[in-house]
N, C-alpha and C. Protein backbone atom coordinates (compact mmCIF):
# COMPACT_ATOMS: atom_id res chain seq x y z
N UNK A 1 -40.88 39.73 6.15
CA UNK A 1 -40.80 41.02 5.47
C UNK A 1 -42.23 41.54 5.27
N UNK A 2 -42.42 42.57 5.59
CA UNK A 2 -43.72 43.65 5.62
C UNK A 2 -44.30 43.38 4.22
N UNK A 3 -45.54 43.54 3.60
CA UNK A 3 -45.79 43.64 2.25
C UNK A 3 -45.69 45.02 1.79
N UNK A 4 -45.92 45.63 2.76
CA UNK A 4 -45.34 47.32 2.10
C UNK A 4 -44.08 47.79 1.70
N UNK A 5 -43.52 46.76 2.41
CA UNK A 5 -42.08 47.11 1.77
C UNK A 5 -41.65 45.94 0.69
N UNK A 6 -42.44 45.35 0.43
CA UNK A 6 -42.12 44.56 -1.26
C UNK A 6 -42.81 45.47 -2.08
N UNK A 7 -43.62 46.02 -2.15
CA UNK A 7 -44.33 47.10 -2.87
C UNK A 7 -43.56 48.34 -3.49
N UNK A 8 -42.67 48.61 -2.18
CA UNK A 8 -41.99 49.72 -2.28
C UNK A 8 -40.90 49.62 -3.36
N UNK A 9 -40.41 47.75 -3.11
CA UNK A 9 -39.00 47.81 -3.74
C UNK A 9 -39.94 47.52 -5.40
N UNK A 10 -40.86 46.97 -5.11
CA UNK A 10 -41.12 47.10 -6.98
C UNK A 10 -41.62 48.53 -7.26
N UNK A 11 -41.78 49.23 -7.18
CA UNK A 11 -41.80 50.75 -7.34
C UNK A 11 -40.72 50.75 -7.52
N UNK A 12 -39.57 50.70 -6.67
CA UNK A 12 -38.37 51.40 -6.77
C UNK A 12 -37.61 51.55 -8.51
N UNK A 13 -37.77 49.19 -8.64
CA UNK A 13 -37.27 49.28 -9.76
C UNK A 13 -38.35 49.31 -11.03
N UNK A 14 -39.14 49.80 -10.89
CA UNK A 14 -39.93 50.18 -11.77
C UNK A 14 -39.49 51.36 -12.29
N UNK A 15 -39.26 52.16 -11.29
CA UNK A 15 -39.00 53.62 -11.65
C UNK A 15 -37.11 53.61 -12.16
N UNK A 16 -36.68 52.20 -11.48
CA UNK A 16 -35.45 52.67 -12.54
C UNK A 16 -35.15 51.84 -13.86
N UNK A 17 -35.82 50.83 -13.83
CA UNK A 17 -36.26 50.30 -15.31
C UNK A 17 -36.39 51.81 -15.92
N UNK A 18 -37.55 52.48 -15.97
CA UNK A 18 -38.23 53.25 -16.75
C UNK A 18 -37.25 54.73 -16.60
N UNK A 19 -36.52 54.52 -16.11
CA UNK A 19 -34.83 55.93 -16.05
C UNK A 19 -34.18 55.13 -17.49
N UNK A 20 -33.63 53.80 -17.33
CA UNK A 20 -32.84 53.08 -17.43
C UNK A 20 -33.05 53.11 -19.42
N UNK A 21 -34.89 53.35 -19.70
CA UNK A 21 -35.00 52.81 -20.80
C UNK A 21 -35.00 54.08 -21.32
N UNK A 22 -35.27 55.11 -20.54
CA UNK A 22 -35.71 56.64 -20.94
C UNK A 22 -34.27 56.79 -21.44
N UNK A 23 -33.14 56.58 -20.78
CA UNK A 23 -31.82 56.80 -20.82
C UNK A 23 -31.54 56.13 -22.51
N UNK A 24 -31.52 55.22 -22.84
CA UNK A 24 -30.96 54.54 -23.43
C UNK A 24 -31.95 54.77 -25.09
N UNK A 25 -33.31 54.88 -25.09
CA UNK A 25 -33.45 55.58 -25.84
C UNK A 25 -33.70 56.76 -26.66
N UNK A 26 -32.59 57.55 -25.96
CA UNK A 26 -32.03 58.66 -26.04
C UNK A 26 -32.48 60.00 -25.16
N UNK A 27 -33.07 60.01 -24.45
CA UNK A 27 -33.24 60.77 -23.57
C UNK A 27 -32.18 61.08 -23.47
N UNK A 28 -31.34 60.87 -23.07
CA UNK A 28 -30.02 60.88 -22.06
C UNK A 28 -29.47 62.06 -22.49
N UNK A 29 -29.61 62.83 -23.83
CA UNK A 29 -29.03 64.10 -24.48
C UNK A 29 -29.72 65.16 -23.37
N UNK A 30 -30.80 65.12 -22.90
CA UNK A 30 -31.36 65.85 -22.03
C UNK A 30 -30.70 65.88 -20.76
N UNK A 31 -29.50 65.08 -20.14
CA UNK A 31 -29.02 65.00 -18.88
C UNK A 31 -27.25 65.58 -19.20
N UNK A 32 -26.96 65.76 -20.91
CA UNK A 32 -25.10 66.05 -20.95
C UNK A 32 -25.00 67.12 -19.96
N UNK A 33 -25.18 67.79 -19.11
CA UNK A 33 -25.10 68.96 -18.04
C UNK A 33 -24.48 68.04 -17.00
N UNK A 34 -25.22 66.79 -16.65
CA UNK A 34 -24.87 66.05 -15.12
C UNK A 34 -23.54 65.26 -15.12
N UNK A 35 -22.75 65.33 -15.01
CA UNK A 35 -21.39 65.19 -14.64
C UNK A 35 -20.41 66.28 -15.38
N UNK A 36 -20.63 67.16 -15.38
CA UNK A 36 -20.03 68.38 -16.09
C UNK A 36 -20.64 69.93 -15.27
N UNK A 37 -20.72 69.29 -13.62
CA UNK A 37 -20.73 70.19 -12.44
C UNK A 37 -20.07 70.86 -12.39
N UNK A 38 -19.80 72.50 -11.93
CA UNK A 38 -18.85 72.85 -11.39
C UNK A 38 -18.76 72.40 -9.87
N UNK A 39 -17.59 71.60 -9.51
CA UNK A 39 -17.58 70.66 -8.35
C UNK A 39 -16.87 69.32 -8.50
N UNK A 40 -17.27 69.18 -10.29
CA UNK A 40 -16.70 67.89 -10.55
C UNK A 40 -15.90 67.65 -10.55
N UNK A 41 -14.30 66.58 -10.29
CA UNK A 41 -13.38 67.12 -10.46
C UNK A 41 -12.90 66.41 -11.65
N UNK A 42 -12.30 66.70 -12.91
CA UNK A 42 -11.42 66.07 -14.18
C UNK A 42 -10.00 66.19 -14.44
N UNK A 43 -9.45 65.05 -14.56
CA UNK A 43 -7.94 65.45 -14.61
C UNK A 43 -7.79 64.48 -15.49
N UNK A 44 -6.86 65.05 -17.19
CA UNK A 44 -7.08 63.78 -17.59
C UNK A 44 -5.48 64.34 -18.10
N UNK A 45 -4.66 63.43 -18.04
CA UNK A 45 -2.98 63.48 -18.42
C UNK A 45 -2.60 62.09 -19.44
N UNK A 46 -1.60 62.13 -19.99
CA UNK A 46 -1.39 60.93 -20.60
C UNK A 46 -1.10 59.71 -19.56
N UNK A 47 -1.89 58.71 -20.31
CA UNK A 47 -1.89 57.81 -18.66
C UNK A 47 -2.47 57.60 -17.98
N UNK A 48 -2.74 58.61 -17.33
CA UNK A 48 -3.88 59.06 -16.67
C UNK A 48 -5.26 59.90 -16.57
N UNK A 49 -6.18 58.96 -16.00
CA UNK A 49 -7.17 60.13 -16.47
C UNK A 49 -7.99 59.76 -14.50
N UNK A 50 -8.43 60.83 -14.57
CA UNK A 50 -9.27 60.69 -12.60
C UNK A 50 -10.31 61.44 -12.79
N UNK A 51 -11.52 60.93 -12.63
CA UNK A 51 -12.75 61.75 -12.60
C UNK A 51 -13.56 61.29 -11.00
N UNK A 52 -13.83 62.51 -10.24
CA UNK A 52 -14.45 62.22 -9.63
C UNK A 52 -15.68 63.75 -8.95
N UNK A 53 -17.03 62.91 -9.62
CA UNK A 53 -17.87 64.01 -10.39
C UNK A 53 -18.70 64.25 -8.37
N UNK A 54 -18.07 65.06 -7.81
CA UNK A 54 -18.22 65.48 -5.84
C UNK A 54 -19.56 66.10 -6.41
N UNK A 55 -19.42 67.06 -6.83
CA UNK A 55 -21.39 67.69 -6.82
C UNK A 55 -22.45 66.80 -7.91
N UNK A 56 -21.61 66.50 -8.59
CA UNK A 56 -23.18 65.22 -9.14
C UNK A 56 -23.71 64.36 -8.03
N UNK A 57 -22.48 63.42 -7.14
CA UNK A 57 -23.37 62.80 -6.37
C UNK A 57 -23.64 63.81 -4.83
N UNK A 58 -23.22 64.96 -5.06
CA UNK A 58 -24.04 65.71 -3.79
C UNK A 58 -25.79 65.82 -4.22
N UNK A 59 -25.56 65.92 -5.28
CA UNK A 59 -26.92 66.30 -5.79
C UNK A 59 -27.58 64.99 -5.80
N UNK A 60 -27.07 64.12 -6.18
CA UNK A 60 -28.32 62.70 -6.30
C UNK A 60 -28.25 62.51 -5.07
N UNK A 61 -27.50 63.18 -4.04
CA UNK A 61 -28.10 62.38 -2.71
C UNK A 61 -28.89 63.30 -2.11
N UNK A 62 -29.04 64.42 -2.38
CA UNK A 62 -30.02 65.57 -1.69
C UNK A 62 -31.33 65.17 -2.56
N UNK A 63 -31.50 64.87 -3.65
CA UNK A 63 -32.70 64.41 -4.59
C UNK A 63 -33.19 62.85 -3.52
N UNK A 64 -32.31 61.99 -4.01
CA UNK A 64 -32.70 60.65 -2.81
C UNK A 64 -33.00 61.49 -1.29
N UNK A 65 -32.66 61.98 -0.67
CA UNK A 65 -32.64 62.49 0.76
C UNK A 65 -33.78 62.68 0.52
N UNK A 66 -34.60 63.59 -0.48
CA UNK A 66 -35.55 64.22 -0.04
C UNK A 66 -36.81 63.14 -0.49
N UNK A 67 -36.63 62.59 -1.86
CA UNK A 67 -37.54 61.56 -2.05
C UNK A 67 -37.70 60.64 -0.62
N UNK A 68 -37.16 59.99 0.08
CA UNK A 68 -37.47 59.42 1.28
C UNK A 68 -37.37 59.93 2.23
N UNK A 69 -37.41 61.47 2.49
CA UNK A 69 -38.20 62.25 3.23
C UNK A 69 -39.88 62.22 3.45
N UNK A 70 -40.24 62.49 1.59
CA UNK A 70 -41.46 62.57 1.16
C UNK A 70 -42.00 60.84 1.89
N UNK A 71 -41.69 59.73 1.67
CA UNK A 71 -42.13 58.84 1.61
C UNK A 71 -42.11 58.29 2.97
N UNK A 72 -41.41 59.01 3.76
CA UNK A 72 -41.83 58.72 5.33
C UNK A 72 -42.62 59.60 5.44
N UNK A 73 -42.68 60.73 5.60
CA UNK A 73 -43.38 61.57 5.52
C UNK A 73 -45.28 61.26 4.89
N UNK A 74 -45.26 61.22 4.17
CA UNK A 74 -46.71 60.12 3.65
C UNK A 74 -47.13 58.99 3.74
N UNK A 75 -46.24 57.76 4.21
CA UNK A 75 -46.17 56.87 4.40
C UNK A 75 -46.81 56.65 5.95
């Protein structure tokens, strides 16, 4: 394995440690918008409940898409 790419993966979880802690101590009031897309879909019945949030993860994957755009791209 390359050393640039052990580098990369401790970056990676560095940066989601530091989501992870941002999240939890309380940041996270700053994100109630993200799964409450129009796109998302909610169905909640007695019994049943089905969430499946289609434009939240369109969006985290166009955000990822482009972050490792950038990083080939500079890399």
């Amino acid at each position: 394995m390359p050393p640039q790419l052990g580098k990369l993966l401790v970056l990676i979880g560095l940066a989601v440690a530091a989501l992870g802690a941002f999240l939890w101590l309380g940041g996270g009031s700053l994100l109630n918008w993200f799964g409450r897309l129009p796109g998302d879909i909610r169905i909640e019945r007695p019994g049943f409940r089905l969430y499946a949030p289609i434009a939240s993860m369109l969006l985290i994957s166009l955000l990822l898409s482009g972050i490792m755009w950038l990083v080939r791209r500079l890399g």
